[in-house]
Protein backbone atom coordinates (compact mmCIF):
# COMPACT_ATOMS: atom_id res chain seq x y z
CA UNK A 1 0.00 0.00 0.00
CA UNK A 2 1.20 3.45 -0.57
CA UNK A 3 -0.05 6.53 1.10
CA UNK A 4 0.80 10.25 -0.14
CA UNK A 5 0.15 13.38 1.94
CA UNK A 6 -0.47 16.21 -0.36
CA UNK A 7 1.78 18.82 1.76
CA UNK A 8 4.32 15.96 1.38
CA UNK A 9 3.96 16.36 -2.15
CA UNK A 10 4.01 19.76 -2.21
CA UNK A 11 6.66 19.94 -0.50
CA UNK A 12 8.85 17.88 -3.00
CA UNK A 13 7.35 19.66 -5.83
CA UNK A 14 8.58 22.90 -4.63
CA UNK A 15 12.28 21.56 -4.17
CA UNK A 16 12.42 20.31 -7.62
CA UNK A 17 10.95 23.90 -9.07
CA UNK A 18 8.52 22.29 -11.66
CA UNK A 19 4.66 22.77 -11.62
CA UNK A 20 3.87 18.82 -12.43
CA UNK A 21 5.01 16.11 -9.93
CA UNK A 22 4.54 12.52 -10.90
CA UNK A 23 4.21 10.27 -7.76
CA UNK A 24 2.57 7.17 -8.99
CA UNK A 25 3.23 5.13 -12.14
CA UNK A 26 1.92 1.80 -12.86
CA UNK A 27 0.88 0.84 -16.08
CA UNK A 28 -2.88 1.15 -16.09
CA UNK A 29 -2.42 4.64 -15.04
CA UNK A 30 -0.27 7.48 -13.39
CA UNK A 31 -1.16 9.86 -10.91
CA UNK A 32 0.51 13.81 -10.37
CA UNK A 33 -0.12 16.98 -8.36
CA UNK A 34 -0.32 20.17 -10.62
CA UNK A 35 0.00 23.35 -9.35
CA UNK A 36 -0.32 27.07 -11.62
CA UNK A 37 0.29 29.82 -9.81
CA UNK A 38 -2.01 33.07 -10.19
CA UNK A 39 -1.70 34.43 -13.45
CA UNK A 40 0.26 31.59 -15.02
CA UNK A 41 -0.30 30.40 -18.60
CA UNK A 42 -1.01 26.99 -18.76
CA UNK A 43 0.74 25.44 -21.79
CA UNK A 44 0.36 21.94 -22.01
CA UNK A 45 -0.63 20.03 -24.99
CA UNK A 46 -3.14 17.14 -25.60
CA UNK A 47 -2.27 14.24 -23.97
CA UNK A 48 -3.00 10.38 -25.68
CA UNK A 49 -4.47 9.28 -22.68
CA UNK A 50 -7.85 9.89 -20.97
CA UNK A 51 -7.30 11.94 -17.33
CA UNK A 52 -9.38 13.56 -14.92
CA UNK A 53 -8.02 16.40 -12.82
CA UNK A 54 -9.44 16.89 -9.24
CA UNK A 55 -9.58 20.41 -7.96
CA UNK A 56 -7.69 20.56 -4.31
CA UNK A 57 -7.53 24.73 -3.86
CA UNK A 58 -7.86 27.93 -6.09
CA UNK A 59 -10.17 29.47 -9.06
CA UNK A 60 -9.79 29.60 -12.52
CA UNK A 61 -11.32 28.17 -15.43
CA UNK A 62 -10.66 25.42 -18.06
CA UNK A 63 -11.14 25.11 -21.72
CA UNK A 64 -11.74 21.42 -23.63
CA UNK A 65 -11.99 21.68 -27.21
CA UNK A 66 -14.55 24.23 -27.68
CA UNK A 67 -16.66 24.29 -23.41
CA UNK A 68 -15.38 26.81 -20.81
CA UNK A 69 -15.86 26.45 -17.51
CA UNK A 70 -15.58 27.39 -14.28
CA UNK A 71 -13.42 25.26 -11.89
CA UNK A 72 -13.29 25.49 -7.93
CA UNK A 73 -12.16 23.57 -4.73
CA UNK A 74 -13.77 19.68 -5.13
CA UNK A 75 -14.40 19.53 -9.15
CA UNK A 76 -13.50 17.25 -11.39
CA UNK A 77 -12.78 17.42 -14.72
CA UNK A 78 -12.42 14.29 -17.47
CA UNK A 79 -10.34 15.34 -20.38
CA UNK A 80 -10.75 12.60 -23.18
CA UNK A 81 -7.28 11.63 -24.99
CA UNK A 82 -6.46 13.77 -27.85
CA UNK A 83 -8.80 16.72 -26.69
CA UNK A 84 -6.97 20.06 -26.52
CA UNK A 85 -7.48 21.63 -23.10
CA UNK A 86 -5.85 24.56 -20.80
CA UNK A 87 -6.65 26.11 -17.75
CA UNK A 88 -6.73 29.70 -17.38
CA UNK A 89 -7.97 33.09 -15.54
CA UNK A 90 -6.05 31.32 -12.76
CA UNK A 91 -6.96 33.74 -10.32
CA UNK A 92 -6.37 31.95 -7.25
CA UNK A 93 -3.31 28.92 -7.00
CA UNK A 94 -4.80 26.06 -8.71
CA UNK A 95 -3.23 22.77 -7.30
CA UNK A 96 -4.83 19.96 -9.07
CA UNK A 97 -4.60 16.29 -8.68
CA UNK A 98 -4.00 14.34 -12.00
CA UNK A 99 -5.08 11.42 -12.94
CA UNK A 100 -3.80 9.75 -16.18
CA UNK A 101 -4.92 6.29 -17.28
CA UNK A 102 -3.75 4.24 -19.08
CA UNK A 103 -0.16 5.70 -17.52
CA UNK A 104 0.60 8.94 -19.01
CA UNK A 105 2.51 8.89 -22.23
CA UNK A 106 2.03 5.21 -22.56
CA UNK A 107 -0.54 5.40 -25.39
CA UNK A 108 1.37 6.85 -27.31
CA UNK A 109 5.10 4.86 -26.74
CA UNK A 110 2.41 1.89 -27.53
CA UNK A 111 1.92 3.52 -31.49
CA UNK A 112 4.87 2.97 -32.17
């Protein structure tokens, strides 16, 4: 069994200086705490796996594909693979939980 604090997390996201922390991988899917700072520009691409992001803390809202929405402490969001998506008008710290599965980036090392 594995257990993960989120200040834990945090924690070891801030000492390596990146806004996406991976801290579970198995194959049938990967989990990851992302956190945007007010303001930031969220610029990651489509991702060839289905995901689902939980909301922990802050406001802002996310586009997928052509839907805008609101997101707030305790939403969810499910991305489906391929779909472009970004969050923005962060205007709070948004620290999401992520939730790839399969594992992130393994659909598409399975293409070729």
């Amino acid at each position: 069994m594995d257990i993960f604090a989120l200040s834990q997390l945090r924690a070891q996201q801030e000492r390596q200086g990146r806004r996406y922390l991976e801290f579970l991988r198995v194959p049938s899917l990967s989990l990851g705490l992302y956190v945007l700072p007010a303001g930031a520009v969220d610029t990651q691409q489509p991702h060839t796996e289905d995901e689902v992001y939980y909301v922990v803390r802050g406001k802002a809202r996310i586009q997928v594909g052509n839907e805008d929405q609101a997101v707030e402490p305790g939403g969810m969001i499910f991305v489906k693979a391929n779909v472009p998506h970004r969050f923005h008008a962060i205007t709070e710290e948004l620290a999401l939980l992520v939730l790839f599965a399969p594992a992130e980036g393994s659909a598409s090392a399975a293409k070729f």
